[in-house]
C-alpha atoms as a PDB file:
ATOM      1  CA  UNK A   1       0.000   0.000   0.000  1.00  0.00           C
ATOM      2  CA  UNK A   2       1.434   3.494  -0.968  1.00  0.00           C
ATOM      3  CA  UNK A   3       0.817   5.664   1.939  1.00  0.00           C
ATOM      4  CA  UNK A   4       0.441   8.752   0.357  1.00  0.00           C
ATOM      5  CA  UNK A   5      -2.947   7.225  -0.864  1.00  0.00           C
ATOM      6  CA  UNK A   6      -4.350   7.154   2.262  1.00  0.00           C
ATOM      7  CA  UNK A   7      -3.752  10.369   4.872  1.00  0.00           C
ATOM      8  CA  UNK A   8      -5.220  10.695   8.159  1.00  0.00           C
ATOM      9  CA  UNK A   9      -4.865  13.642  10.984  1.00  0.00           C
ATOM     10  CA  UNK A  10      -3.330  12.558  14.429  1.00  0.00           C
ATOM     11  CA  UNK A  11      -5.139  11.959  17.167  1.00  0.00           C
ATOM     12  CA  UNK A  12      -5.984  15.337  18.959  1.00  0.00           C
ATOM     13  CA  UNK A  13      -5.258  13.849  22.494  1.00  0.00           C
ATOM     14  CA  UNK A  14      -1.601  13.576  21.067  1.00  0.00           C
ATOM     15  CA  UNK A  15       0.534  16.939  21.825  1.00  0.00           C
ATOM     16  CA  UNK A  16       1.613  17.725  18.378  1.00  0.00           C
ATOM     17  CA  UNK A  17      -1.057  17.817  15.457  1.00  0.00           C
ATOM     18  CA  UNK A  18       1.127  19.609  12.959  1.00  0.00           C
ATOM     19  CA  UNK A  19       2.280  17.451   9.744  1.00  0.00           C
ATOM     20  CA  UNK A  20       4.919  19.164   8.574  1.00  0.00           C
ATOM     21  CA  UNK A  21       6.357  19.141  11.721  1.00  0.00           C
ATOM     22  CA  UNK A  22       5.918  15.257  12.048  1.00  0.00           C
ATOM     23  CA  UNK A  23       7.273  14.531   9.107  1.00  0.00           C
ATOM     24  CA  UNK A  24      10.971  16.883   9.470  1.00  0.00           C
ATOM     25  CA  UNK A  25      10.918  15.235  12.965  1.00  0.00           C
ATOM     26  CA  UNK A  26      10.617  11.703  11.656  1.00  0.00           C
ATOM     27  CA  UNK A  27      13.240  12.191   8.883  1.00  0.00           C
ATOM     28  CA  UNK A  28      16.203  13.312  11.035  1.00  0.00           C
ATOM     29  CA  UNK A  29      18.913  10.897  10.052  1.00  0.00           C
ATOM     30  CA  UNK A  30      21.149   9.651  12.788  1.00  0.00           C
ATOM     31  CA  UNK A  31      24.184  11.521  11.282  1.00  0.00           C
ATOM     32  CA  UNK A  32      22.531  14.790  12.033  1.00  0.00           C
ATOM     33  CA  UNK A  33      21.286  14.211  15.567  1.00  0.00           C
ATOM     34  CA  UNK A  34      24.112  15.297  17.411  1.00  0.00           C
ATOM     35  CA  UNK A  35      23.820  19.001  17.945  1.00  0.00           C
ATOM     36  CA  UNK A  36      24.764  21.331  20.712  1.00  0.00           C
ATOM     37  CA  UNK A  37      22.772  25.034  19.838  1.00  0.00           C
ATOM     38  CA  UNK A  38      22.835  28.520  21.581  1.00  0.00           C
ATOM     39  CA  UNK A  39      21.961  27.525  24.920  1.00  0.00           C
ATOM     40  CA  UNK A  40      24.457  24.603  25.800  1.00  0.00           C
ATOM     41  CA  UNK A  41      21.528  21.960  24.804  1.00  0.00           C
ATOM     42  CA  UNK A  42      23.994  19.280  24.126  1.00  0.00           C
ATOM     43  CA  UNK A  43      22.711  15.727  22.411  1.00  0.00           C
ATOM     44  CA  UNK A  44      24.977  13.298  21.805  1.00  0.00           C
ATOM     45  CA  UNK A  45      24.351   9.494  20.993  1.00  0.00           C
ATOM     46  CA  UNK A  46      25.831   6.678  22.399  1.00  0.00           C
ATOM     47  CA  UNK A  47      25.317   2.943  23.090  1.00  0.00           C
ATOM     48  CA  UNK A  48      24.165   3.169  26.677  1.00  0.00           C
ATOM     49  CA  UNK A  49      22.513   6.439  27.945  1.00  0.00           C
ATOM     50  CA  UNK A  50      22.044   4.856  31.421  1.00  0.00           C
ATOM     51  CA  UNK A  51      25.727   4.173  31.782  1.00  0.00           C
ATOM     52  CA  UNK A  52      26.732   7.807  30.804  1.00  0.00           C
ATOM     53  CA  UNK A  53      23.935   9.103  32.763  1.00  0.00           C
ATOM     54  CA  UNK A  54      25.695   6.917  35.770  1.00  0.00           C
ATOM     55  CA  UNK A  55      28.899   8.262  34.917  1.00  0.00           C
ATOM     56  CA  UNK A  56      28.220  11.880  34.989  1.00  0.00           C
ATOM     57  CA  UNK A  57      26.245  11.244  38.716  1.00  0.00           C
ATOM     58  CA  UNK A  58      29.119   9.638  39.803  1.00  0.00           C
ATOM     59  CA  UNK A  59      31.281  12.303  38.703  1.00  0.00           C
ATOM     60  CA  UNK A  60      28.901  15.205  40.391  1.00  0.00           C
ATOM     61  CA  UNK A  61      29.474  13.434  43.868  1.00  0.00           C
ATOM     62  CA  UNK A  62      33.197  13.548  43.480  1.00  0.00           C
ATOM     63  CA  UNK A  63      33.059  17.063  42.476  1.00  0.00           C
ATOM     64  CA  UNK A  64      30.831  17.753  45.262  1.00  0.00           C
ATOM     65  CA  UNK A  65      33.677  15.663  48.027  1.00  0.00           C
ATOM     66  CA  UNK A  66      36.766  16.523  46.545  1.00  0.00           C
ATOM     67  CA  UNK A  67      35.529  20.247  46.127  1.00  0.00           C
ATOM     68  CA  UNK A  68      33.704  20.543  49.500  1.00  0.00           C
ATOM     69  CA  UNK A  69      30.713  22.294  47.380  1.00  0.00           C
ATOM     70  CA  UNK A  70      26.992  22.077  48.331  1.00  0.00           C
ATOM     71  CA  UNK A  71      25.563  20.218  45.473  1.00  0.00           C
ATOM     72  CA  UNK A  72      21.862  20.388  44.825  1.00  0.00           C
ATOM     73  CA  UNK A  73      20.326  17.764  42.383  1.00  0.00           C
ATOM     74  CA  UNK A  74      16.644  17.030  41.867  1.00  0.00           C
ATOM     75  CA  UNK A  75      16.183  12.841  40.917  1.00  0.00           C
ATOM     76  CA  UNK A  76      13.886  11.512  38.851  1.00  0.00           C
ATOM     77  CA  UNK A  77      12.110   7.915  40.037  1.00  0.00           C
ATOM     78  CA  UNK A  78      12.794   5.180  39.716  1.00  0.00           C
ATOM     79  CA  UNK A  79      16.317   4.621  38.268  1.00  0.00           C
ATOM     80  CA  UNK A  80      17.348   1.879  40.634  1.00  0.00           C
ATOM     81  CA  UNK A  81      20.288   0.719  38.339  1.00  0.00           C
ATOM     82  CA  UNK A  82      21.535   4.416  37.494  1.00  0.00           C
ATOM     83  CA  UNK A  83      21.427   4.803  41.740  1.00  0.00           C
ATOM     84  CA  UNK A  84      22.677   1.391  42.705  1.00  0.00           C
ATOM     85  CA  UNK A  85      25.716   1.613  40.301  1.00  0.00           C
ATOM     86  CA  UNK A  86      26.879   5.479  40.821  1.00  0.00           C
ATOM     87  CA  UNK A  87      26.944   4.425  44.458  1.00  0.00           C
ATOM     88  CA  UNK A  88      28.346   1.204  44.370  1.00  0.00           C
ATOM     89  CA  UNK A  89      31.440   3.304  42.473  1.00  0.00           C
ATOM     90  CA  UNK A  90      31.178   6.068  45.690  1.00  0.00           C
ATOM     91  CA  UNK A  91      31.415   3.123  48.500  1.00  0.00           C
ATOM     92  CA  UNK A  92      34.258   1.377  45.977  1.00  0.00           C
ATOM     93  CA  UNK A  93      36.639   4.479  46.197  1.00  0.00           C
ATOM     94  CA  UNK A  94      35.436   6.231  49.158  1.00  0.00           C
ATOM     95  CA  UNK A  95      33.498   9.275  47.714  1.00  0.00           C
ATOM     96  CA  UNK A  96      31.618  10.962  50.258  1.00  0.00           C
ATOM     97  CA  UNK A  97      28.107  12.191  49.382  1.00  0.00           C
ATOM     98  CA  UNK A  98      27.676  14.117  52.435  1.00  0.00           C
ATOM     99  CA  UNK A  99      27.605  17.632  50.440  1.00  0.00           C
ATOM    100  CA  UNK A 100      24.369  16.270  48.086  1.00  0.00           C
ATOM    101  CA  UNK A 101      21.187  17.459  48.603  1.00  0.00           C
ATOM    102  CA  UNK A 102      18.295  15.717  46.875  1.00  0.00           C
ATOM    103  CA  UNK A 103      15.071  16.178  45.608  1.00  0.00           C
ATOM    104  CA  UNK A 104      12.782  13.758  44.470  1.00  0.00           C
ATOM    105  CA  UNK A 105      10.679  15.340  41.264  1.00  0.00           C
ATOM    106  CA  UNK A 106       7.646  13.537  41.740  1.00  0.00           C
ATOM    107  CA  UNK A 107       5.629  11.419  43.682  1.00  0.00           C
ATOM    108  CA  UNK A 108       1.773   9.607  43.431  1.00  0.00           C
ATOM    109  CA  UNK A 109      -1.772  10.996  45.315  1.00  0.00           C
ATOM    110  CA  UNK A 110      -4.892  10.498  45.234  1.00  0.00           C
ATOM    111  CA  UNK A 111      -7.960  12.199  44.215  1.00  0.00           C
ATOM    112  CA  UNK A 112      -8.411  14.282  47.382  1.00  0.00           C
ATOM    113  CA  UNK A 113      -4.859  15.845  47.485  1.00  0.00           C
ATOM    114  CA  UNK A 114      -2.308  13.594  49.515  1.00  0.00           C
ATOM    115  CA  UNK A 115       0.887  12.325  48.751  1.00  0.00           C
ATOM    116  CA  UNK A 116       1.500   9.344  48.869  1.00  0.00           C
ATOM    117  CA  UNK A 117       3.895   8.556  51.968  1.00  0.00           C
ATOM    118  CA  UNK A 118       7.460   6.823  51.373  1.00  0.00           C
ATOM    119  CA  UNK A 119       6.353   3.607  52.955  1.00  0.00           C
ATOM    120  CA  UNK A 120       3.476   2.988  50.310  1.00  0.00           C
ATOM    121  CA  UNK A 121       4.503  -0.068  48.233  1.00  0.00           C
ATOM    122  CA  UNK A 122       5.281   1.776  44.972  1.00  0.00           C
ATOM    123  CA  UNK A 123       5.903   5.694  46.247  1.00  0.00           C
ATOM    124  CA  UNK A 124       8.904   7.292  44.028  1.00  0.00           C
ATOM    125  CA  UNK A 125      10.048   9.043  47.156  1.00  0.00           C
ATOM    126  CA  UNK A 126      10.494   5.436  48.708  1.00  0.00           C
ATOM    127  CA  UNK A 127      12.557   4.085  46.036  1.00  0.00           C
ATOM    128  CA  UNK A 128      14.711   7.029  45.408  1.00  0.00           C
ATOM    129  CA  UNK A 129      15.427   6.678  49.557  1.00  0.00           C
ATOM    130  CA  UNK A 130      16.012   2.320  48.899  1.00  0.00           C
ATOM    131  CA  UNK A 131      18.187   2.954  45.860  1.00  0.00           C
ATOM    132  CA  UNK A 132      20.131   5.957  46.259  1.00  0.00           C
ATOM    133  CA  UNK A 133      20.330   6.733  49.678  1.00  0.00           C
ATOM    134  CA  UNK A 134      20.116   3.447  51.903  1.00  0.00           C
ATOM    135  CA  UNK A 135      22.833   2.197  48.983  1.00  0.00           C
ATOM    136  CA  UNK A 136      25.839   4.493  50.572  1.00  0.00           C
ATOM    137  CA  UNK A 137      27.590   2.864  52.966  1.00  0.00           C
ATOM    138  CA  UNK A 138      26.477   4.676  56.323  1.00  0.00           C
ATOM    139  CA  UNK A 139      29.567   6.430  57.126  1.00  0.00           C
ATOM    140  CA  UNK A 140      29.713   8.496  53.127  1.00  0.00           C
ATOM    141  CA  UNK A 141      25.723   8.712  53.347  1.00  0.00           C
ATOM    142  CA  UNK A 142      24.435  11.902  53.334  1.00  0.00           C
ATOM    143  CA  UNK A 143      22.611  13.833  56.230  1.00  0.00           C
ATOM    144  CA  UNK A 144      19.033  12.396  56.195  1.00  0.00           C
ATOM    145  CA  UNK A 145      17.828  15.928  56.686  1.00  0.00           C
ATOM    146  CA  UNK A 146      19.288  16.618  52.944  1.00  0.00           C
ATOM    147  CA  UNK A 147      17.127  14.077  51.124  1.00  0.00           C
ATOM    148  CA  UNK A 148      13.959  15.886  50.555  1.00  0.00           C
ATOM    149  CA  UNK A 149      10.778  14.050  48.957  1.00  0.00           C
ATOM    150  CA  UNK A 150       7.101  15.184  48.715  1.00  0.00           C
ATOM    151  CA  UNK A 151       4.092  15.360  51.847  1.00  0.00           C
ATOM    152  CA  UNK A 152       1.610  16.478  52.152  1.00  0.00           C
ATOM    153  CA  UNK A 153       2.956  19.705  54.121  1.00  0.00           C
ATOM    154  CA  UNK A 154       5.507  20.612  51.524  1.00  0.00           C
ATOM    155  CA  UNK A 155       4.291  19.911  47.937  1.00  0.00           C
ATOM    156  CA  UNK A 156       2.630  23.425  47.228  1.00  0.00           C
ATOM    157  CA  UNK A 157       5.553  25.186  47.910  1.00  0.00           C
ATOM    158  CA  UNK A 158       8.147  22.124  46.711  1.00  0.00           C
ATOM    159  CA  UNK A 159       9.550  24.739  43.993  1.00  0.00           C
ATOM    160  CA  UNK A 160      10.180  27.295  46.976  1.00  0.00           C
ATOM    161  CA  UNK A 161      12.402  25.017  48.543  1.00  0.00           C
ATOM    162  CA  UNK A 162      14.454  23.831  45.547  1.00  0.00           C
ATOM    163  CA  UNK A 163      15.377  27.696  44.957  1.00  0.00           C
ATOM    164  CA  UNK A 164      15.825  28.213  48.711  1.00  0.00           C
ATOM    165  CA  UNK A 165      18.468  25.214  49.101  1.00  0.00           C
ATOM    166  CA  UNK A 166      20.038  26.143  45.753  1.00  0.00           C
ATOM    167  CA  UNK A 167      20.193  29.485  45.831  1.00  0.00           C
ATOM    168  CA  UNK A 168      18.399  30.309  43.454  1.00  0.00           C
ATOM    169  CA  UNK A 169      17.654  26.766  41.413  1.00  0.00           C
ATOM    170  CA  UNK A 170      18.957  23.316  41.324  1.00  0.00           C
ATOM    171  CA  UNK A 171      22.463  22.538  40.132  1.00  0.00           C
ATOM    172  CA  UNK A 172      21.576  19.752  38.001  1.00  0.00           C
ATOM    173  CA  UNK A 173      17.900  18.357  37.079  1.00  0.00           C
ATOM    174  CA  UNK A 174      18.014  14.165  36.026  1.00  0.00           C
ATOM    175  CA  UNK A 175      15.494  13.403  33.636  1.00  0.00           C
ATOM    176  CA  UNK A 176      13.710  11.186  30.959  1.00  0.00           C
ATOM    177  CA  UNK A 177      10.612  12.102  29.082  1.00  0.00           C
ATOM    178  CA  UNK A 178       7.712  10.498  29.136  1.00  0.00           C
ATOM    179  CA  UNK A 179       5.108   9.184  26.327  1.00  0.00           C
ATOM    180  CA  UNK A 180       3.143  12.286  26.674  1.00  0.00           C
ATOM    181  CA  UNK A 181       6.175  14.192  26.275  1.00  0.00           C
ATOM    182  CA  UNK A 182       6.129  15.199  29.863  1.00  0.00           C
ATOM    183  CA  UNK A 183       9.289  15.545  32.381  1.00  0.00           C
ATOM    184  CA  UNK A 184       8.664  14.411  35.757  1.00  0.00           C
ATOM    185  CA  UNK A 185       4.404  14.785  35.461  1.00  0.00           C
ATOM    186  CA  UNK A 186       4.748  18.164  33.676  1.00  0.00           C
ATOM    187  CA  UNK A 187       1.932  16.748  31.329  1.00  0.00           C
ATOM    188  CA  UNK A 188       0.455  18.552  28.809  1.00  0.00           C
ATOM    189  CA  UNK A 189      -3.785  19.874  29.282  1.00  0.00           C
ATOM    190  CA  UNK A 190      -3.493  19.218  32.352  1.00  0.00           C
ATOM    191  CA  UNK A 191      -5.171  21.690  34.934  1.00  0.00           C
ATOM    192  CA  UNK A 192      -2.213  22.660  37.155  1.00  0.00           C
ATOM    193  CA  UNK A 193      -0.087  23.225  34.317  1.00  0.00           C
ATOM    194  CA  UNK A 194      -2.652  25.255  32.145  1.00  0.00           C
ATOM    195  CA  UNK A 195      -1.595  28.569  30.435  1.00  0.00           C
ATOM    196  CA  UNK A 196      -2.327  30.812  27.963  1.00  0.00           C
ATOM    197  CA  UNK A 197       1.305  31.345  26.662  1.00  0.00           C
ATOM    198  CA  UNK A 198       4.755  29.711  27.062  1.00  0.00           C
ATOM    199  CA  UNK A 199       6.020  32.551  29.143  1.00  0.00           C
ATOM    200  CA  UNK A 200       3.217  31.973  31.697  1.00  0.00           C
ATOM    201  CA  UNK A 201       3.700  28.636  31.455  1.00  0.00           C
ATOM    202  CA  UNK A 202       7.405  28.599  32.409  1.00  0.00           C
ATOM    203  CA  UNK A 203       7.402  30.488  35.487  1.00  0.00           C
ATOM    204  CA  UNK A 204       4.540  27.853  36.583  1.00  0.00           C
ATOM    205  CA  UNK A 205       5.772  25.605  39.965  1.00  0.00           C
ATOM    206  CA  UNK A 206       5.259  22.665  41.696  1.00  0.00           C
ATOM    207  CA  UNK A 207       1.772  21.407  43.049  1.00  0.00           C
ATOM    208  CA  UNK A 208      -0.898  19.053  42.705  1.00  0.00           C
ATOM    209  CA  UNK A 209      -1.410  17.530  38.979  1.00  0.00           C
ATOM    210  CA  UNK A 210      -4.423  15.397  37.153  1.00  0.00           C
ATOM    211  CA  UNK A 211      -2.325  13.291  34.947  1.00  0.00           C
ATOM    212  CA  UNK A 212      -2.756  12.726  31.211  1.00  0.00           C
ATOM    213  CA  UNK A 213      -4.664   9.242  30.308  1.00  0.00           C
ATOM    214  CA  UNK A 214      -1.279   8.626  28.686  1.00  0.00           C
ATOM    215  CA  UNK A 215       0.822   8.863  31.744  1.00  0.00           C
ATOM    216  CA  UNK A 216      -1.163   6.641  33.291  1.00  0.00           C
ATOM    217  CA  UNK A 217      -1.313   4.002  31.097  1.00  0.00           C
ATOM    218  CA  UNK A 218       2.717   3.725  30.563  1.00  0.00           C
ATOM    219  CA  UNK A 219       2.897   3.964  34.579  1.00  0.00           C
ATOM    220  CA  UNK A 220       0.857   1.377  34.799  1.00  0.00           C
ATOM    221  CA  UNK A 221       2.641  -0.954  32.760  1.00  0.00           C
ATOM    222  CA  UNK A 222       6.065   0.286  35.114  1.00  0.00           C
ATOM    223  CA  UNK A 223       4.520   0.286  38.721  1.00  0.00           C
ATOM    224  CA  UNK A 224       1.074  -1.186  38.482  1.00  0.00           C
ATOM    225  CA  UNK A 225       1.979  -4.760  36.401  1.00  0.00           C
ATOM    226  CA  UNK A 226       0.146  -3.433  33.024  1.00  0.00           C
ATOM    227  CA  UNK A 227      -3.200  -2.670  35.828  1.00  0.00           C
ATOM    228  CA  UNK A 228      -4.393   0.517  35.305  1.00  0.00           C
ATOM    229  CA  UNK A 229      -6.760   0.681  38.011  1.00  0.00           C
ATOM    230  CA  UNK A 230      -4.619  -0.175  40.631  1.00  0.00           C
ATOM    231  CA  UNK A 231      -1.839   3.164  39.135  1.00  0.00           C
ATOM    232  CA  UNK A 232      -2.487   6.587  40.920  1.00  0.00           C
ATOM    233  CA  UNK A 233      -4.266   9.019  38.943  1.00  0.00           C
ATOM    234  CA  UNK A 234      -3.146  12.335  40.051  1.00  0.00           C
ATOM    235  CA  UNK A 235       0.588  13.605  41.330  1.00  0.00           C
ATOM    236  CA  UNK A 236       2.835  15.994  42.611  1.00  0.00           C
ATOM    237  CA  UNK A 237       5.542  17.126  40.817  1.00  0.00           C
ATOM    238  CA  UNK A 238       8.148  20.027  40.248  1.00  0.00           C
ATOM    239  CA  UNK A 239       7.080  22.411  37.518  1.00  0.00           C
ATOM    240  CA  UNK A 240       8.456  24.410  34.392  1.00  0.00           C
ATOM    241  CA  UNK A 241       9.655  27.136  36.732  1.00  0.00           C
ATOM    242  CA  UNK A 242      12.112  24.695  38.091  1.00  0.00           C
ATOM    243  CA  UNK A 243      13.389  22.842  34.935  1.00  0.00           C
ATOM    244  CA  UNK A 244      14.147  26.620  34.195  1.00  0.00           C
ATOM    245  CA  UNK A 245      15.994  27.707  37.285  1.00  0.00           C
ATOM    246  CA  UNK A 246      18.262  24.780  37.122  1.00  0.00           C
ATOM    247  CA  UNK A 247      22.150  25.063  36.098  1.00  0.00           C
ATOM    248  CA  UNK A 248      22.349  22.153  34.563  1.00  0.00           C
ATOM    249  CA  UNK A 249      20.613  19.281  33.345  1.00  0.00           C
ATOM    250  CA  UNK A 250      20.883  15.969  32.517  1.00  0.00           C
ATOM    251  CA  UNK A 251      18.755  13.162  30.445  1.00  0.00           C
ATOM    252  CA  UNK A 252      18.765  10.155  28.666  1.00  0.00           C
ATOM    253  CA  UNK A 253      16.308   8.894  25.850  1.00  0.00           C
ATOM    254  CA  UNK A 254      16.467   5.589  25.641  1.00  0.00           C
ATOM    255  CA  UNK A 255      13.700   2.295  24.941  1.00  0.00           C
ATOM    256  CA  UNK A 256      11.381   2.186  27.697  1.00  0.00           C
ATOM    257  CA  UNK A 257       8.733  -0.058  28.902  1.00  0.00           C
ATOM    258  CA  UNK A 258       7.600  -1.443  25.819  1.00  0.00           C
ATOM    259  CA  UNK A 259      10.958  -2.139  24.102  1.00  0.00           C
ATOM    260  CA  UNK A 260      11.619  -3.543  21.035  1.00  0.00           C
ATOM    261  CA  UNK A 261      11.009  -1.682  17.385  1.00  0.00           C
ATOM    262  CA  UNK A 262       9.254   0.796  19.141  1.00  0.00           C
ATOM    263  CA  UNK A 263       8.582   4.130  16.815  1.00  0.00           C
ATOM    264  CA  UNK A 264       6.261   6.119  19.601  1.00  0.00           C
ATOM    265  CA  UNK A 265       8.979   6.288  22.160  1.00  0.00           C
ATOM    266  CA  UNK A 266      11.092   7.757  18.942  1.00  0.00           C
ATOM    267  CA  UNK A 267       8.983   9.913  17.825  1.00  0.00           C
ATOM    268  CA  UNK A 268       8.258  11.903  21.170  1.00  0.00           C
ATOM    269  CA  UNK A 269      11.629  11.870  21.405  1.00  0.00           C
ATOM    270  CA  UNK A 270      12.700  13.664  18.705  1.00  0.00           C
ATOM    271  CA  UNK A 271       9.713  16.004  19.232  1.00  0.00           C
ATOM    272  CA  UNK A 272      11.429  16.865  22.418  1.00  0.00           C
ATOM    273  CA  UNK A 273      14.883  17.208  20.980  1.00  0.00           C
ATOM    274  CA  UNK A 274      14.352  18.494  17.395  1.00  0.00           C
ATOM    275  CA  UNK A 275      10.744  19.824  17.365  1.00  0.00           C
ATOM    276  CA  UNK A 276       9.207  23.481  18.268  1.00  0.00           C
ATOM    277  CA  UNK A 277       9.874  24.730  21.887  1.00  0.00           C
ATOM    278  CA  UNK A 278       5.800  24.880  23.203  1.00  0.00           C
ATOM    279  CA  UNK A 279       4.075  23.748  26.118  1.00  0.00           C
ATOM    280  CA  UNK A 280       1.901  21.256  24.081  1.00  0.00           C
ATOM    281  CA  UNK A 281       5.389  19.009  24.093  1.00  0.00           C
ATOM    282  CA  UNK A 282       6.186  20.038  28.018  1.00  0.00           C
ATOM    283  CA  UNK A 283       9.937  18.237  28.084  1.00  0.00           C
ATOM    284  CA  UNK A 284      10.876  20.910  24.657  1.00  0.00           C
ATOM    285  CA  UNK A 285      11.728  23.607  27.156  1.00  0.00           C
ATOM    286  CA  UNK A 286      14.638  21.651  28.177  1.00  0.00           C
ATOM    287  CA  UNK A 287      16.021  23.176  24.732  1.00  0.00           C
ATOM    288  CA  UNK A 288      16.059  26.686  26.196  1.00  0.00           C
ATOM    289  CA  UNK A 289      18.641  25.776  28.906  1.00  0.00           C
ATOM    290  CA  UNK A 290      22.336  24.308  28.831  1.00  0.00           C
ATOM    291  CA  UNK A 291      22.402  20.379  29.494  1.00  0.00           C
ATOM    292  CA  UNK A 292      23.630  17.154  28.049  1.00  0.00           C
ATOM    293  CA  UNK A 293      21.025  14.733  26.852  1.00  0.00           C
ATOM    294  CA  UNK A 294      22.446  11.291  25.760  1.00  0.00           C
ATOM    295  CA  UNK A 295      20.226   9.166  23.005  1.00  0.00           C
ATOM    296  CA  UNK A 296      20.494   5.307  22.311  1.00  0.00           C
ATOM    297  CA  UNK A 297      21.690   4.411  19.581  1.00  0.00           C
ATOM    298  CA  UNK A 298      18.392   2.383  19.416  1.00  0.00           C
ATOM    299  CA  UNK A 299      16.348   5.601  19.550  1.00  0.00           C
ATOM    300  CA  UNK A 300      18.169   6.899  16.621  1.00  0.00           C
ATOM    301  CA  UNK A 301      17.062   4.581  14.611  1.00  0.00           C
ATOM    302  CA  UNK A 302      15.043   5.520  11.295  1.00  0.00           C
ATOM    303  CA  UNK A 303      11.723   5.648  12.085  1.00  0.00           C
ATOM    304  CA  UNK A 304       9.849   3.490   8.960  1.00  0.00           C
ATOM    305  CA  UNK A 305       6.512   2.669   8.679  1.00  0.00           C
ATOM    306  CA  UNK A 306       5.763  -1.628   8.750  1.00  0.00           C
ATOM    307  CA  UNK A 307       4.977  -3.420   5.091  1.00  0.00           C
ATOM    308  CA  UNK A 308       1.432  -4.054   4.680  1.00  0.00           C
ATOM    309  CA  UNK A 309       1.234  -7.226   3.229  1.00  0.00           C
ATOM    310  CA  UNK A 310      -2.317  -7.913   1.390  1.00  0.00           C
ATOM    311  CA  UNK A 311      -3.394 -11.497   1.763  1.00  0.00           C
END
């Protein structure tokens, strides 16, 4: 079947509708993926995102010991191998991470408001705390009173205290992007994070979210064992206003969940890295600040569509 013969709109849930767009995304090749523009937006692909993205954690934990420097990074959840192996390499050679202060970037709650406390089965505060904290041996742990995760005290004014401990922002903001093209649950028409125009929309901070139907459906199939009903359907999470105020940032884009010859998880992607800056596509603003994101080689693949073979 030629496919020209036969054109159809997107889906308006989706958070792009524009063809042309589509298309140029689509048909990046891999040898022109690798761009670094105005801002310090690095991308750069390589064969294992998670084991650069392990690298340069590692390496910010040094920095912070050897340096003595007050080093504020907000985490996203849950990266249990990224955690497990930058701190296996700290208790290997003795790397203190007593000067980190962390902040988790999201965390589950229900429909009336509250978070979801660190000792419920699935909560992304919990796991950050298993994997990243409770993995330093005790005596290069940091002070528990620096690992900072969402209640139900703290969440509206979560962004507040980011800028408070930083001075201003984060150092460094770890991230991934979602299906719905979200970072941390920055989803798109959603009510927390509505707004008229992408200035309003950046300076918007943490709080209380609805998630997109999207969101929910690719959490389910990472916390809730592919049952929808039994995944969360609202958040809190960190905000524009904070991607923003951080100093640095870090991602990877990589196969997720569903694996395999997957062209969905490409094509938000390179909507993200390669597409118009808008709120529509929340995880594009990462292209207006300076930050390294590293892309599998798997995600760089040429995104074709499947024979259709009559029968």
């Amino acid at each position: 079947m030629n496919r020209s013969l036969f054109d159809f709109n997107p889906p308006i849930w989706l958070p792009t509708q524009d063809k042309e767009v589509l298309e140029r995304c689509r048909n990046i090749r891999r040898e022109d993926m690798e761009i670094t523009n105005e801002n310090g937006y690095s991308i750069r692909v390589v064969p294992h995102p998670c084991s650069a993205i392990t690298a340069e954690l590692f390496n910010w934990i040094w920095k912070s010991d050897v340096e003595d420097k007050k080093t504020v990074i907000v985490f996203p959840n849950s990266w249990r191998n990224v955690y497990t192996a930058a701190v296996e390499l700290c208790n290997t050679f003795n790397v203190s991470g007593r000067n980190i202060h962390a902040f988790c970037m999201d965390e589950w709650a229900d429909e009336h408001g509250n978070v979801a406390p660190i000792s419920y089965g699935t909560s992304l505060g919990g796991s950050f705390m298993r994997e990243f904290y409770l993995a330093f041996r005790e005596d290069l742990r940091p002070p528990l009173k620096q690992m900072h995760y969402y209640t139900n005290e703290n969440f509206p004014y979560y962004s507040d205290l980011i800028d408070e401990t930083g001075d201003g922002g984060a150092d460094l903001i770890i991230s991934a992007t979602g299906w719905i093209g979200h970072t941390a649950f920055i989803d798109p028409g959603t009510k927390k994070f509505a707004a008229d125009t992408l200035e309003e929309f950046l300076q918007l901070p943490s709080g209380f979210v609805d998630n997109h139907p999207l969101t929910i459906a690719q959490n389910a199939g990472g916390f809730g064992s592919g049952d929808m009903y039994h995944t969360p359907r609202y958040s809190v999470s960190i905000g524009p206003r904070d991607v923003m105020h951080a100093r640095d940032h870090l991602e990877r884009h990589d196969l997720g969940y569903t694996g395999g010859y997957n062209s969905w998880e490409r094509m938000i992607s390179r909507l993200q890295l390669y597409g118009p800056v808008c709120k529509e596509v929340p995880a594009s603003i990462f292209q207006l600040t300076k930050g390294t994101i590293y892309v599998s080689e798997d995600m760089a693949r040429p995104i074709e569509p499947m024979d259709l073979v009559a029968i």
